[in-house]
Protein backbone atom coordinates (compact mmCIF):
# COMPACT_ATOMS: atom_id res chain seq x y z
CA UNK A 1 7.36 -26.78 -8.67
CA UNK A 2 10.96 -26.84 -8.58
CA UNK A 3 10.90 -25.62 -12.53
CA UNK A 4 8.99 -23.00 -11.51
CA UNK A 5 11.06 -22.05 -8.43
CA UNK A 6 14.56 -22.28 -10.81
CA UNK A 7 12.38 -20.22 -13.28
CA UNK A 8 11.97 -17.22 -10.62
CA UNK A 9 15.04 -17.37 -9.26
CA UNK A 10 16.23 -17.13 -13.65
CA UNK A 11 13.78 -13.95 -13.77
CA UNK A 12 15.25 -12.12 -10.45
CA UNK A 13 18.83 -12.73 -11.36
CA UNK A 14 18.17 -10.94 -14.88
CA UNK A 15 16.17 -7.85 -12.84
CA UNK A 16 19.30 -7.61 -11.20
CA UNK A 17 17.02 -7.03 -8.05
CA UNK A 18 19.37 -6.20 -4.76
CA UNK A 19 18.94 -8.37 -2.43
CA UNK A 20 17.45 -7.98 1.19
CA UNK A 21 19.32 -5.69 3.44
CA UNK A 22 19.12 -5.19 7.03
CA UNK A 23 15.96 -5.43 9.40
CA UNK A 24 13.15 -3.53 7.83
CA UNK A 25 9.86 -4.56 7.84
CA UNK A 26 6.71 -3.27 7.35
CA UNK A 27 2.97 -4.88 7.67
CA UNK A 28 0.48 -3.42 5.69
CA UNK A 29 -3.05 -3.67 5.76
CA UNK A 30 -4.92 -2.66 2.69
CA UNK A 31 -8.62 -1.24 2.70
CA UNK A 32 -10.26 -0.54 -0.25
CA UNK A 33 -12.56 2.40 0.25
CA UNK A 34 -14.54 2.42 -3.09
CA UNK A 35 -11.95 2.48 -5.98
CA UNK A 36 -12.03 1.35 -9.28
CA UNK A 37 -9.90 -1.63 -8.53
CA UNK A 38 -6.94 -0.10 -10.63
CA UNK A 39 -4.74 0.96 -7.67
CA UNK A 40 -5.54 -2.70 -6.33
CA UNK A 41 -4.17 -4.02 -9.87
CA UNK A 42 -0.82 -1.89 -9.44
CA UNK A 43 -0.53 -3.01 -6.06
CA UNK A 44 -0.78 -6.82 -6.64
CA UNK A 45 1.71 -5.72 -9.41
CA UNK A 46 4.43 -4.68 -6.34
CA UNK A 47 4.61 -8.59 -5.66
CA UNK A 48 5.40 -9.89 -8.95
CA UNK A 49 9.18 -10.93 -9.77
CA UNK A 50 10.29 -7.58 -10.93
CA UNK A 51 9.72 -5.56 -8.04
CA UNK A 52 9.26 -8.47 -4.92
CA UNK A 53 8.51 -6.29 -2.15
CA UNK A 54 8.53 -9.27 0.62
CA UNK A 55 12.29 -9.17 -0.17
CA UNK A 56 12.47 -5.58 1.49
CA UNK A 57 10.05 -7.61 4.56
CA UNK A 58 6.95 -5.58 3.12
CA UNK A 59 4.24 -7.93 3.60
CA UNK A 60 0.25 -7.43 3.09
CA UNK A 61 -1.30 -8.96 6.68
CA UNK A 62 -5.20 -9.50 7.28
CA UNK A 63 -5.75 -7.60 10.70
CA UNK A 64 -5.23 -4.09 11.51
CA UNK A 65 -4.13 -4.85 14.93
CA UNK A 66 -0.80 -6.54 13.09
CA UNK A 67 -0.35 -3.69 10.68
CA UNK A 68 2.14 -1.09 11.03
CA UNK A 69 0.59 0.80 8.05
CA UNK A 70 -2.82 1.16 6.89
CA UNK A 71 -2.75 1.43 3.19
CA UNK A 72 -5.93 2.99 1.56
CA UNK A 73 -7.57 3.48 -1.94
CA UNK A 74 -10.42 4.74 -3.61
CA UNK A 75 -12.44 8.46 -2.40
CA UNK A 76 -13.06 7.51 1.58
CA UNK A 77 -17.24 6.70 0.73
CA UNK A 78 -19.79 7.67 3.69
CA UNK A 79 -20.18 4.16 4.85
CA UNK A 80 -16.38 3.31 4.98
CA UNK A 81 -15.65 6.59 6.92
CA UNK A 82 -16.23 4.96 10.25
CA UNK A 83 -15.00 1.17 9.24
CA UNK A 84 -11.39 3.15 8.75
CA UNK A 85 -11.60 5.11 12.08
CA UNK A 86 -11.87 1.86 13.16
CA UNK A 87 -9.23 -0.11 12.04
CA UNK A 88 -7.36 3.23 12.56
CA UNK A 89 -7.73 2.56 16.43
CA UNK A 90 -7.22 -0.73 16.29
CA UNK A 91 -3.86 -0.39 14.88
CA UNK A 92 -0.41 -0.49 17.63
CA UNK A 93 1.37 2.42 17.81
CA UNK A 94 3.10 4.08 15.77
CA UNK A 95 0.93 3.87 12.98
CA UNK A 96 1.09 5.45 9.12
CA UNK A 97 -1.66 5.54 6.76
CA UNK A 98 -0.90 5.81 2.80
CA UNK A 99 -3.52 6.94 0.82
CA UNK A 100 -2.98 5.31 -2.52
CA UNK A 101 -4.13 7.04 -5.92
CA UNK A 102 -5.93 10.45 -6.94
CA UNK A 103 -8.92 9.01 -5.82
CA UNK A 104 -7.75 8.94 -1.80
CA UNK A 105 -6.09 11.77 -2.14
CA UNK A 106 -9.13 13.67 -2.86
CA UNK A 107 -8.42 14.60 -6.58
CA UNK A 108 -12.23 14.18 -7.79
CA UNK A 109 -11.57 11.48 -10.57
CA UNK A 110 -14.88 10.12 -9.56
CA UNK A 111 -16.47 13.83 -9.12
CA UNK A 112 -18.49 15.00 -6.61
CA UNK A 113 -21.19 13.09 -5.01
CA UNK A 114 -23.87 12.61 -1.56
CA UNK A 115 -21.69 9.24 -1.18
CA UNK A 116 -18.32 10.51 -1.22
CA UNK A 117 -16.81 12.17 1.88
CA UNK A 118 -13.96 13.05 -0.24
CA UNK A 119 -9.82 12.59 0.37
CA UNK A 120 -8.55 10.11 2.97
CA UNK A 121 -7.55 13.43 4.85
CA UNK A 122 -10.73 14.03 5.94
CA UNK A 123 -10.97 10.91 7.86
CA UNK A 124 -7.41 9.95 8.73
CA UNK A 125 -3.96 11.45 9.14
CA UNK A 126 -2.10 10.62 6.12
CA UNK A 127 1.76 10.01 6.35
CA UNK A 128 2.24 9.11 2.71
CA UNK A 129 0.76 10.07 -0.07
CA UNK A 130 1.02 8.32 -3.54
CA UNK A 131 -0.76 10.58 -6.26
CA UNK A 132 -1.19 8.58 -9.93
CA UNK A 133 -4.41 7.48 -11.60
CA UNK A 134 -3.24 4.64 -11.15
CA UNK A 135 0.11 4.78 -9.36
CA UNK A 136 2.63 2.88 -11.22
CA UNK A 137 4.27 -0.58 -9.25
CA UNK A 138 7.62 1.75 -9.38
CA UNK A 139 5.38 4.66 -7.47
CA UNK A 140 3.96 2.55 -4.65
CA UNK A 141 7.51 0.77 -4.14
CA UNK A 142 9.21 3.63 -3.81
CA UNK A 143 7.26 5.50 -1.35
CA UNK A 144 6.80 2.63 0.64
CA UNK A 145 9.97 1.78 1.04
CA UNK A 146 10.73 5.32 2.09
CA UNK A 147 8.57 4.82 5.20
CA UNK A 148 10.34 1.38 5.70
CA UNK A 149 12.90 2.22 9.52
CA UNK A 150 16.10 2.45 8.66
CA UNK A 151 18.52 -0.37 8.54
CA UNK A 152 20.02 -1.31 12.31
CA UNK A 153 23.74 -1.69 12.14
């Protein structure tokens, strides 16, 4: 363990990632809505050495009612439509949603179909938008991070 810890600590020094500044945090809850599973990929990608969003106090959390952003891929299907009002509602104030990927932004990558109420937009206000089929890890961190509050002096 402690070879792999000096090993990470090796990889993040030759990044030359900044370090952690000030008090922003986010929690982000994740629903998949019927992608592909690419966006997911990308997204897992966000936590590897190279781009370390936890350092920045981004952090993926289980429960909407702990989640300060509700983070969305894949076209909105009919029978996740109300599962997302839900979790919507369930969510503190003030809330964002992200809708990651062409797909929940209502690009038609998947076409048109019975089962497919289309873009996120239809459901759900969305604060962020992250377009990319998939998004690249550089993509998603940035426009993240642009919702993150700004630093407290």
């Amino acid at each position: 363990m402690f070879v792999l810890l000096r090993h990470l600590q090796r990889v993040r020094r030759e990044a030359a990632l900044p370090k952690r500044s000030g008090a922003r945090s986010l929690a982000i809850r994740h629903v998949d809505a019927g992608s592909c599973n690419a966006c997911e990929h990308e997204l897992t990608a966000t936590a590897a050495p190279q781009y370390d969003l936890q350092r920045f106090g981004l952090d993926i959390v289980a429960s909407p009612r702990h989640a300060d952003v509700l983070l969305v891929t894949g076209p909105v299907t009919s029978r996740m439509a109300s599962p997302l009002r839900v979790a919507y509602d369930a969510m503190p104030e003030p809330r964002l949603v992200a809708a990651l990927g062409d797909c929940a932004l209502g690009c038609g990558v998947l076409g048109a179909s019975t089962e497919i109420v289309g873009s996120l937009d239809a459901v759900l206000p969305v604060d962020i938008r992250i377009p990319g089929c998939p998004p690249t890890p550089q993509a998603i961190a940035a426009a993240i991070l642009a919702a993150t509050p700004p630093r407290r002096l």
